[in-house]
C-alpha atoms as a PDB file:
ATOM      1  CA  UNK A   1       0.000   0.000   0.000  1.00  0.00           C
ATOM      2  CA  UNK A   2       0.861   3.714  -0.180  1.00  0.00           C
ATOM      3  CA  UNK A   3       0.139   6.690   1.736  1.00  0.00           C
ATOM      4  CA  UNK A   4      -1.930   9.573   0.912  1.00  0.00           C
ATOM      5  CA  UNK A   5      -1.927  12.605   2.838  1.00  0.00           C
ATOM      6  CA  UNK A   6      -5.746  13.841   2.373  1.00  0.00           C
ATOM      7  CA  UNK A   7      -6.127  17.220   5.059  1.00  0.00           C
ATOM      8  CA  UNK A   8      -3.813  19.138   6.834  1.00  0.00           C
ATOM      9  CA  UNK A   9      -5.621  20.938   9.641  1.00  0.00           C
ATOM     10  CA  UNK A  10      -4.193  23.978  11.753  1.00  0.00           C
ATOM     11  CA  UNK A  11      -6.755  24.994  13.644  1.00  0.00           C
ATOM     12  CA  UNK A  12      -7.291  27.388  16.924  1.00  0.00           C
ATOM     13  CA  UNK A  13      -7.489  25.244  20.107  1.00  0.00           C
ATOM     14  CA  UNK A  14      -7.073  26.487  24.310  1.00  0.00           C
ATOM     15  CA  UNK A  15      -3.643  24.484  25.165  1.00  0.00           C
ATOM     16  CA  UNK A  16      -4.297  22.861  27.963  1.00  0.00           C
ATOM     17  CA  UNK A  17      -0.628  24.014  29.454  1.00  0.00           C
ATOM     18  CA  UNK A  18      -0.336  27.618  30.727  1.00  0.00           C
ATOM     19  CA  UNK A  19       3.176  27.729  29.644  1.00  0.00           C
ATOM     20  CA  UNK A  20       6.238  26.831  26.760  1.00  0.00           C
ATOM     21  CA  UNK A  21       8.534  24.449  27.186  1.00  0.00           C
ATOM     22  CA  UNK A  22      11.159  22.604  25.312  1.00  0.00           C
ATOM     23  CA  UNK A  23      11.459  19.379  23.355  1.00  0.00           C
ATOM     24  CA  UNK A  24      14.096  17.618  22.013  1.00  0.00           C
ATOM     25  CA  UNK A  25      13.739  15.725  18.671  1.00  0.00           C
ATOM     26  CA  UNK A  26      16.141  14.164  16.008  1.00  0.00           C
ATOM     27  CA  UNK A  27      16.620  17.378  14.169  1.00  0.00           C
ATOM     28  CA  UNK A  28      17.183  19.345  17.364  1.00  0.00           C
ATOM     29  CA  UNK A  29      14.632  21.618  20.242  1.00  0.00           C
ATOM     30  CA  UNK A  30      11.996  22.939  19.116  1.00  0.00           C
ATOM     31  CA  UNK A  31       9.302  24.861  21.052  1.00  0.00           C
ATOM     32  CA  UNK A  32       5.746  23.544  22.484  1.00  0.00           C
ATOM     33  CA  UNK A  33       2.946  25.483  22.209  1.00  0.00           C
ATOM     34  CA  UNK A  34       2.233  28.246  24.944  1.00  0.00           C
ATOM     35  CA  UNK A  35      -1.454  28.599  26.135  1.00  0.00           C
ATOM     36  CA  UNK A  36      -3.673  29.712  23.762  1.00  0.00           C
ATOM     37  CA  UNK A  37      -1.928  28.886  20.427  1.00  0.00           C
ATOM     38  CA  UNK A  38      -3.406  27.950  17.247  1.00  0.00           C
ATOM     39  CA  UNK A  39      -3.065  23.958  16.932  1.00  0.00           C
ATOM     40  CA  UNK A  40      -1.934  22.031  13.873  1.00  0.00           C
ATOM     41  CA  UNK A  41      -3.172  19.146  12.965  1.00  0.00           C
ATOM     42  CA  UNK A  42      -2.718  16.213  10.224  1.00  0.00           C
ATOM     43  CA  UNK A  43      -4.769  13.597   8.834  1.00  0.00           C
ATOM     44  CA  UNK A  44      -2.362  11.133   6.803  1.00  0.00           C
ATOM     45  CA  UNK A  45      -4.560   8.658   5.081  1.00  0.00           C
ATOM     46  CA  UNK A  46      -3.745   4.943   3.402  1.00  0.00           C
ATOM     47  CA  UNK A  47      -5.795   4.870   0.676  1.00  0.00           C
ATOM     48  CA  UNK A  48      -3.743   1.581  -1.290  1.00  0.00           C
ATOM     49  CA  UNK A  49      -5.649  -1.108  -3.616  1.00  0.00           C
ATOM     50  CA  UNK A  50      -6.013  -3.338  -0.292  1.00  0.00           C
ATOM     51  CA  UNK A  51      -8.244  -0.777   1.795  1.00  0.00           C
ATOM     52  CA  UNK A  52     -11.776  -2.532   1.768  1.00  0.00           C
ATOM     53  CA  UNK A  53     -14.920  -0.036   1.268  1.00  0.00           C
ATOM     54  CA  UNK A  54     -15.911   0.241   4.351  1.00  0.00           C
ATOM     55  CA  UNK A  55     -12.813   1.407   5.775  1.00  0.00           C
ATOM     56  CA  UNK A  56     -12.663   4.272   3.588  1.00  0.00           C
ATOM     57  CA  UNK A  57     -16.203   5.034   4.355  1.00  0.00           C
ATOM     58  CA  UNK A  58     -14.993   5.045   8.333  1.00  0.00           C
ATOM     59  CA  UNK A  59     -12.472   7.116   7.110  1.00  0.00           C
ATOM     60  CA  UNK A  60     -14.429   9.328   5.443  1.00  0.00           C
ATOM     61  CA  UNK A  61     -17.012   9.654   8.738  1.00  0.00           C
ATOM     62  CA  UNK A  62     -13.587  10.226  10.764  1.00  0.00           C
ATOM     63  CA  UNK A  63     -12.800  13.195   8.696  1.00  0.00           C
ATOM     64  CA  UNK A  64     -15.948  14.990   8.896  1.00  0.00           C
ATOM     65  CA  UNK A  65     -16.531  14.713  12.619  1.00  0.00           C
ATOM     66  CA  UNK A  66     -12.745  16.184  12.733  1.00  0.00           C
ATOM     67  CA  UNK A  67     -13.626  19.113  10.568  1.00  0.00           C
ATOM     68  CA  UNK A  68     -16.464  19.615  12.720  1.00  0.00           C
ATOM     69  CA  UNK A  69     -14.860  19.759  15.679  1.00  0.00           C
ATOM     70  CA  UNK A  70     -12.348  22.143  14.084  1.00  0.00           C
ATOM     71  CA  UNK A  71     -14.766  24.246  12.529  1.00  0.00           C
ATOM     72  CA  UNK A  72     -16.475  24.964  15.938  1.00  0.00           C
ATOM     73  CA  UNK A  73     -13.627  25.875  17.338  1.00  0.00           C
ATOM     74  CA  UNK A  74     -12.825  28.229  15.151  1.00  0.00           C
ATOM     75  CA  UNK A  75     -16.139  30.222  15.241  1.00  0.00           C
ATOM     76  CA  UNK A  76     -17.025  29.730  19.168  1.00  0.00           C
ATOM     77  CA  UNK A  77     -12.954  30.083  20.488  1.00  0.00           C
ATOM     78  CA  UNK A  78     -12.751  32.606  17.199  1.00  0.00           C
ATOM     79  CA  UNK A  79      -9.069  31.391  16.788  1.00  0.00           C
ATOM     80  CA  UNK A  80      -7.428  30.905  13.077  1.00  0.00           C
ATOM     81  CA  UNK A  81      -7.924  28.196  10.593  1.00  0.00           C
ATOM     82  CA  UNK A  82      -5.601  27.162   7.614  1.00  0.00           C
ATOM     83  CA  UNK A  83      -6.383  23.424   5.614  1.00  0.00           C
ATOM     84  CA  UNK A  84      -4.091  21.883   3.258  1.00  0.00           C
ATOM     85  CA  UNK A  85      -4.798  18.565   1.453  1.00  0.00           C
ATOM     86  CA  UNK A  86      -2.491  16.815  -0.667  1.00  0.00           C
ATOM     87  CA  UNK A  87      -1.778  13.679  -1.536  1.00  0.00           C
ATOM     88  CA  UNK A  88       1.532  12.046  -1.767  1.00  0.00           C
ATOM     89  CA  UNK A  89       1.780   9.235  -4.533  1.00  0.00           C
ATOM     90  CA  UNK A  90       4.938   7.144  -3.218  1.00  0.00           C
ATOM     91  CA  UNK A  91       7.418   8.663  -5.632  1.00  0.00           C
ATOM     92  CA  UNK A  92       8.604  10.856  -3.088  1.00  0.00           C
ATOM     93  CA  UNK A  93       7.906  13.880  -1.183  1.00  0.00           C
ATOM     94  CA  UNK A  94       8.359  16.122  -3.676  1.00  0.00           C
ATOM     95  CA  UNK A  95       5.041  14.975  -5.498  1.00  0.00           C
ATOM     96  CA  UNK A  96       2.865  16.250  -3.823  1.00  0.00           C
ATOM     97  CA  UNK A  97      -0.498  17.138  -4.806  1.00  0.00           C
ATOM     98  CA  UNK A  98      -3.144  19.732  -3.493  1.00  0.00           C
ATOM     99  CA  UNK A  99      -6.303  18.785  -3.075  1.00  0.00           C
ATOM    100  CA  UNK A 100      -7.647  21.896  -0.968  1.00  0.00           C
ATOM    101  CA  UNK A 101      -6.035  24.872   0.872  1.00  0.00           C
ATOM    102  CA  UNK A 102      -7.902  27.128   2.636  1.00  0.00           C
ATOM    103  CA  UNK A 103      -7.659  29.426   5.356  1.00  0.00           C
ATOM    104  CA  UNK A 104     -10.162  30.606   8.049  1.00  0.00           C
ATOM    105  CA  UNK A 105      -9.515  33.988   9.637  1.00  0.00           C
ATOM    106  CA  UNK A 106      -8.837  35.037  13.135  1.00  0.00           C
ATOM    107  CA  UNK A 107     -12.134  36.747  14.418  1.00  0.00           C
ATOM    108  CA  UNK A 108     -10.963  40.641  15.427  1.00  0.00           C
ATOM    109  CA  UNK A 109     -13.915  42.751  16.624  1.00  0.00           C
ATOM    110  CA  UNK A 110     -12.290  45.211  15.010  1.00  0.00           C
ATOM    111  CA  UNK A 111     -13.139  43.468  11.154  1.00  0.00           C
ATOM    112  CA  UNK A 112     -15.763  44.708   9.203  1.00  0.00           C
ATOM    113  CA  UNK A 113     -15.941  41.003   8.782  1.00  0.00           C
ATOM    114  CA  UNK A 114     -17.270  40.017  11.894  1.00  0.00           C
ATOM    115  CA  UNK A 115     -18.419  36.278  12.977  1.00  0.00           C
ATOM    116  CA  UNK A 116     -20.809  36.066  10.214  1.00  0.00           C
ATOM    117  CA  UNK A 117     -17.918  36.548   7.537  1.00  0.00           C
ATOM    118  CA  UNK A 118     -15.899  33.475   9.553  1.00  0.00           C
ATOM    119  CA  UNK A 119     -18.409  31.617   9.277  1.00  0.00           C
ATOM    120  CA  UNK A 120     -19.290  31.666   5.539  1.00  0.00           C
ATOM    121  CA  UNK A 121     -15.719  31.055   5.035  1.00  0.00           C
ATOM    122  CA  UNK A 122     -15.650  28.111   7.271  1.00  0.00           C
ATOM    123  CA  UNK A 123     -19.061  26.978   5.382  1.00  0.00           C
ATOM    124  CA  UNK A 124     -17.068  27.522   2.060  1.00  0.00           C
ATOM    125  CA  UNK A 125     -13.706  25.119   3.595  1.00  0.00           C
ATOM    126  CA  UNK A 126     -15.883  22.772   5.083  1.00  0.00           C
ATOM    127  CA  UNK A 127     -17.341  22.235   1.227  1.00  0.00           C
ATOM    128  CA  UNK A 128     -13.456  21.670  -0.002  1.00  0.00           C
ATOM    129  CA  UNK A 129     -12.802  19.282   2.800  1.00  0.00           C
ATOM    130  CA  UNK A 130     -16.116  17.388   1.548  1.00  0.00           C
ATOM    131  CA  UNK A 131     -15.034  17.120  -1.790  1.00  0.00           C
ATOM    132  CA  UNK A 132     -11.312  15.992  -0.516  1.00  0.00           C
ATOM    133  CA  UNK A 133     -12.809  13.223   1.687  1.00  0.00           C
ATOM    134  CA  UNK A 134     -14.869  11.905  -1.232  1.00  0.00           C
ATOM    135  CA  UNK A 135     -11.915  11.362  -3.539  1.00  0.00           C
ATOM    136  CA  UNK A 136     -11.024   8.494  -0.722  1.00  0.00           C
ATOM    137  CA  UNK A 137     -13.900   6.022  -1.499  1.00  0.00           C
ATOM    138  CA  UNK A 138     -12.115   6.117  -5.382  1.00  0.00           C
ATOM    139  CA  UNK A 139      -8.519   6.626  -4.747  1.00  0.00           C
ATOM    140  CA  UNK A 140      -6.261   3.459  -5.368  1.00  0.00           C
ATOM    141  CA  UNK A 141      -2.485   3.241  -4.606  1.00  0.00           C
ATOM    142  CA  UNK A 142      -0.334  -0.289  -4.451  1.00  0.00           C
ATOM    143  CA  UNK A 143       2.067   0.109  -1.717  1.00  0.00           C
ATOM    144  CA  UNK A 144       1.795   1.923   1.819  1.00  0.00           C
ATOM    145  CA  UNK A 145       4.521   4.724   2.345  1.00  0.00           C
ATOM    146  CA  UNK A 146       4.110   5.709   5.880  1.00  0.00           C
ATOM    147  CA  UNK A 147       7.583   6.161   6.305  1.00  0.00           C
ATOM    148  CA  UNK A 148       7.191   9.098   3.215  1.00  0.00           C
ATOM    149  CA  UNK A 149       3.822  10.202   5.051  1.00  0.00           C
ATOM    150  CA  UNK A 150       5.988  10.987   7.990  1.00  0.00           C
ATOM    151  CA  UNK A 151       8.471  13.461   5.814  1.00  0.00           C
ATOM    152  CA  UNK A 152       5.722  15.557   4.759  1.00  0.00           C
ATOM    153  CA  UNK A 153       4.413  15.611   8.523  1.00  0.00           C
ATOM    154  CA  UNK A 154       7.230  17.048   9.091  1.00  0.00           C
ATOM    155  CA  UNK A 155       7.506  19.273   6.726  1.00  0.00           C
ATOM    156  CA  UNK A 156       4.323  21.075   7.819  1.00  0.00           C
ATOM    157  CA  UNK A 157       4.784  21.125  11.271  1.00  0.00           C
ATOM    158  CA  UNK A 158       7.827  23.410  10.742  1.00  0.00           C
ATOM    159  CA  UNK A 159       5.223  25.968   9.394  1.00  0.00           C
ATOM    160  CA  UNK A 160       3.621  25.903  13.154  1.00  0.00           C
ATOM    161  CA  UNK A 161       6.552  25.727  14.926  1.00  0.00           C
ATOM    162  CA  UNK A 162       4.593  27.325  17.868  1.00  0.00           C
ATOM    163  CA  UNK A 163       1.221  25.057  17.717  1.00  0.00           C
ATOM    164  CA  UNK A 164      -0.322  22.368  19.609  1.00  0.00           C
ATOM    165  CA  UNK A 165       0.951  19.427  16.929  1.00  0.00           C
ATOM    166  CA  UNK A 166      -1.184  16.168  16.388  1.00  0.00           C
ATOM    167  CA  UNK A 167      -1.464  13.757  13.363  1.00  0.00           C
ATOM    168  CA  UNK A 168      -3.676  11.155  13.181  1.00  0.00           C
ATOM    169  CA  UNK A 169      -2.835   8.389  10.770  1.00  0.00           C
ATOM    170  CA  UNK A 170      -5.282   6.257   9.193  1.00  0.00           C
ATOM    171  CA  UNK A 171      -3.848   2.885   8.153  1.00  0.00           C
ATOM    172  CA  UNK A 172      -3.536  -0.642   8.736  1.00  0.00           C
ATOM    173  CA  UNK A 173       0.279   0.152   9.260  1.00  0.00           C
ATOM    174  CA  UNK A 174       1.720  -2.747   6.836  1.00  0.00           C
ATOM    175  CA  UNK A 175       4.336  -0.525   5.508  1.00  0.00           C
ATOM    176  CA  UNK A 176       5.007  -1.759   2.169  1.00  0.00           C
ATOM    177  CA  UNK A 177       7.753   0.655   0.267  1.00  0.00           C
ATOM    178  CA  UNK A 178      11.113   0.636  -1.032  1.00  0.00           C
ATOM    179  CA  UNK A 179      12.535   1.668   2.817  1.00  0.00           C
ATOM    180  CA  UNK A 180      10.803  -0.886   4.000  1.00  0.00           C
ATOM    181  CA  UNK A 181       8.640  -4.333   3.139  1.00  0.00           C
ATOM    182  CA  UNK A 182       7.293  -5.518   6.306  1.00  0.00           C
ATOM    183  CA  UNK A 183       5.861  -8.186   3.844  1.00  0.00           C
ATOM    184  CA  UNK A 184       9.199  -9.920   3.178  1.00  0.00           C
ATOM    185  CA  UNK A 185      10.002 -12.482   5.249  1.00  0.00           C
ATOM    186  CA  UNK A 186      13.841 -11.699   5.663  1.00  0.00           C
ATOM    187  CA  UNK A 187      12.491  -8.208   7.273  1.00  0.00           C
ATOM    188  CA  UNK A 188      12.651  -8.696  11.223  1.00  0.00           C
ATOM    189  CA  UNK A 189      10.616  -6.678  13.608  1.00  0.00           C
ATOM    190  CA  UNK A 190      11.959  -8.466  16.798  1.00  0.00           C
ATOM    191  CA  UNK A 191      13.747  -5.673  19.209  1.00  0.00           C
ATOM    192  CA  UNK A 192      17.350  -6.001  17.234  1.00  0.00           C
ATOM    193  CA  UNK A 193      15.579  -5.764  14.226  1.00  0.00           C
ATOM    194  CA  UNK A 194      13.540  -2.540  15.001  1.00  0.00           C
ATOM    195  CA  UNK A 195      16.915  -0.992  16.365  1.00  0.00           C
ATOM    196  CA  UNK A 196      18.660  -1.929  14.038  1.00  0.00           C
ATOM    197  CA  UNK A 197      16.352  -0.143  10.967  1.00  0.00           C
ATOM    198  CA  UNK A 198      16.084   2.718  13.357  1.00  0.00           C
ATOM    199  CA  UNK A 199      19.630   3.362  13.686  1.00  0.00           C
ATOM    200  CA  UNK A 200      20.310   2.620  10.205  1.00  0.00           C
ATOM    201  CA  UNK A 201      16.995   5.803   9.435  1.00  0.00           C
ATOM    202  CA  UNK A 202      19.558   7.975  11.753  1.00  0.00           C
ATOM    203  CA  UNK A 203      22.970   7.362   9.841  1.00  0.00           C
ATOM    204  CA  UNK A 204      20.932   8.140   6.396  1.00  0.00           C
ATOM    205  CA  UNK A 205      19.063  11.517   7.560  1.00  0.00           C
ATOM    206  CA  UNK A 206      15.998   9.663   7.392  1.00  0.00           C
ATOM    207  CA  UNK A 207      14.300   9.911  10.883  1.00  0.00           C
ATOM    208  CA  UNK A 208      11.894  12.935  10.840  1.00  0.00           C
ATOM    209  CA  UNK A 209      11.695  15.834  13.249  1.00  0.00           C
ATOM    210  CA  UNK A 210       8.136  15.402  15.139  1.00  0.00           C
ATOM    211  CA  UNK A 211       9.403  16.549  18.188  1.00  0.00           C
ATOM    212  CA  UNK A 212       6.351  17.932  19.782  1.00  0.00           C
ATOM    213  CA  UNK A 213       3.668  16.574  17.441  1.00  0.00           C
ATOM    214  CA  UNK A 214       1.260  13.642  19.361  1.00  0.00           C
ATOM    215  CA  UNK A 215       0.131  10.749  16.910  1.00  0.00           C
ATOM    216  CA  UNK A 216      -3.101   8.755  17.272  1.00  0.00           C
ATOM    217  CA  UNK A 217      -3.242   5.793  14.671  1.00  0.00           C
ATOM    218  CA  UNK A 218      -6.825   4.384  13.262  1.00  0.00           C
ATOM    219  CA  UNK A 219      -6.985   1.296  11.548  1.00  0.00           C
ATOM    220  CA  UNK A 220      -4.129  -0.627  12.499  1.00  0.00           C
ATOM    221  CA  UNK A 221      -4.643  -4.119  11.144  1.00  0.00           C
ATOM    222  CA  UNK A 222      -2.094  -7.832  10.606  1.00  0.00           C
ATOM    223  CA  UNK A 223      -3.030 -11.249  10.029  1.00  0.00           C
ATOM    224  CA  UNK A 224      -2.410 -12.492  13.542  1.00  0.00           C
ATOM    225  CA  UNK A 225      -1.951 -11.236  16.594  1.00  0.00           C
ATOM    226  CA  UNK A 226       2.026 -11.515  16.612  1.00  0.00           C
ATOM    227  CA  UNK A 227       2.029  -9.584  13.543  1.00  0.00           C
ATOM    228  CA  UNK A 228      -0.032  -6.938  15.117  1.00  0.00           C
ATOM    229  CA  UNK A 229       2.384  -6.622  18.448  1.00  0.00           C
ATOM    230  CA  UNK A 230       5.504  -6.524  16.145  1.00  0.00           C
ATOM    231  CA  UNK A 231       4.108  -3.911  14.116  1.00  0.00           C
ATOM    232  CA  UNK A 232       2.860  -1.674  16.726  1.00  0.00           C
ATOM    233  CA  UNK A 233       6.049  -2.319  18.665  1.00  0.00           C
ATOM    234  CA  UNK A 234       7.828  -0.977  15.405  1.00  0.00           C
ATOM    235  CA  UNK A 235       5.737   1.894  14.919  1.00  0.00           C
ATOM    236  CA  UNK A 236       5.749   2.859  18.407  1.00  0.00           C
ATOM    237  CA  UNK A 237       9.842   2.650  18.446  1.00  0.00           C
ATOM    238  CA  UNK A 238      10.380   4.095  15.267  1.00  0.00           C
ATOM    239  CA  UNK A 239       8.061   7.718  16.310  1.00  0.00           C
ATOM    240  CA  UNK A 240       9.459   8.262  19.720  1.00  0.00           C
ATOM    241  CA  UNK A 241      12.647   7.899  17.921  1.00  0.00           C
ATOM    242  CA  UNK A 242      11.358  10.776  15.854  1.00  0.00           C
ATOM    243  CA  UNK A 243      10.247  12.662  18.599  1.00  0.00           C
ATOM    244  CA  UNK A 244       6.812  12.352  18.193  1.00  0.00           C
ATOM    245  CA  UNK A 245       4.513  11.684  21.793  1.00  0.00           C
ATOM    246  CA  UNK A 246       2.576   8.178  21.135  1.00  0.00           C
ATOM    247  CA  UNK A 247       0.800   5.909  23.664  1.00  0.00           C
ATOM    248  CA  UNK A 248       0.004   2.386  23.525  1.00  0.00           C
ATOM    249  CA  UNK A 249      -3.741   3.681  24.002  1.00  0.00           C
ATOM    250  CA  UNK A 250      -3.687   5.815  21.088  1.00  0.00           C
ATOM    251  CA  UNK A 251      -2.965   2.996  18.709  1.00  0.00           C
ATOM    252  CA  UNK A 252      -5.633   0.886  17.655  1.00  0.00           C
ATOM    253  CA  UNK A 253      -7.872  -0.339  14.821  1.00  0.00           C
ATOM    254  CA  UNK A 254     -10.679   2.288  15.433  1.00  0.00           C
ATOM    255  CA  UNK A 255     -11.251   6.032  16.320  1.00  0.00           C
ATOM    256  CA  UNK A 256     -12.309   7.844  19.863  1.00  0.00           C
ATOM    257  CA  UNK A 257     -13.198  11.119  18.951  1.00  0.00           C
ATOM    258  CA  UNK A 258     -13.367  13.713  22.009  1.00  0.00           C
END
């Protein structure tokens, strides 16, 4: 399978911290989000030949109670909105393609503009992001990239150096790509194994920067239960190494929305 990256959400959310703070990643410190930032979030989605129907329709359900929750945010907390959607084909990073970009402005009771503006352009997003979502029920790719879907995260979350950081990743987590083939039996995901790719990631450049950014996974999926531990023990290894802030709980084969 392959990865597509489908939205790209930075939205306005209350921190829950009162104050900055440091974190260290891969690439070097970076700075958390003080209270009262705008938040950025990502939705990477696996959209290869071997995702069954009704995944993408769960999917698709996940991404619109999301946008929701983003869009009420930004007209009830009036705090900025910008969505990107791309998708990345496999071939690399660089090929990247837009599916919607949008951005939802601050509320200042100062505008002309007012709340009524913010929300007709929120309306007027929220359409775009409908019209994204629907391409996944038709999208195909062979192979999943997550590895390449983790670049790109990181490439946006150096815009919003300053936000709350979360990306959700909807997959069943069977990387398949030319980094990695967890489908090929000489590929082991025992402890020495994972360390050993990881290390090998940090002597290339490879390992991402997502110091900062929390991950929730949705869809995770093998076909037996060994596979599944040595796969979420991989994943799990390989995006603290990165950084990234990801708990057992937040891995799974379905959603919890707040």
């Amino acid at each position: 399978m392959r990865l597509r990256v489908l939205a790209t959400l930075a939205c306005g959310l209350t921190c829950i911290a009162g104050c900055s703070c440091k974190e260290e990643g891969p690439g070097g410190t970076s700075e958390a989000a003080p209270a009262n930032t705008a938040s950025a979030i990502m939705l990477l989605y696996d959209v290869s030949a071997s995702t069954k129907p009704e995944q993408r329709d769960q999917y698709v359900d996940y991404g619109q109670q999301l946008w929701k929750q983003v869009s009420k945010d930004s007209s009830e907390v009036a705090r900025p909105v910008a969505l990107h959607g791309a998708l990345v084909t496999g071939l690399g990073i660089a090929d990247e393609i837009i599916l919607f970009e949008v951005i939802v402005p601050e509320y200042n009771f100062l505008s002309m503009q007012g709340q009524d503006g913010i929300r007709a352009k929120t309306n007027e997003a929220g359409k775009k992001v409908a019209s994204g979502l629907e391409r996944l029920k038709t999208s195909k790719l062979q192979n999943t990239a997550i590895l390449d879907g983790l670049d790109l995260a990181e490439r946006f979350f150096r815009k919003h150096p300053k936000a709350a950081k979360k990306l959700y990743l909807f997959s069943d987590m069977l990387e398949q790509s030319e980094r990695l083939n967890m489908g090929d039996a000489n590929v082991k995901l025992d402890k020495e194994g994972i360390e050993s790719f990881i290390e090998l990631e940090r002597e290339q450049g490879l390992v991402p920067n997502l110091a900062g950014v929390r991950v929730v996974v949705c869809g995770a999926e093998a076909p037996d239960s060994s596979t599944y531990r040595k796969v979420r023990a991989f994943w799990l290894a390989y995006l603290r190494a990165a950084g990234a802030d990801v708990d057992l709980a937040d891995y799974g084969t379905t959603l919890s929305l707040p």
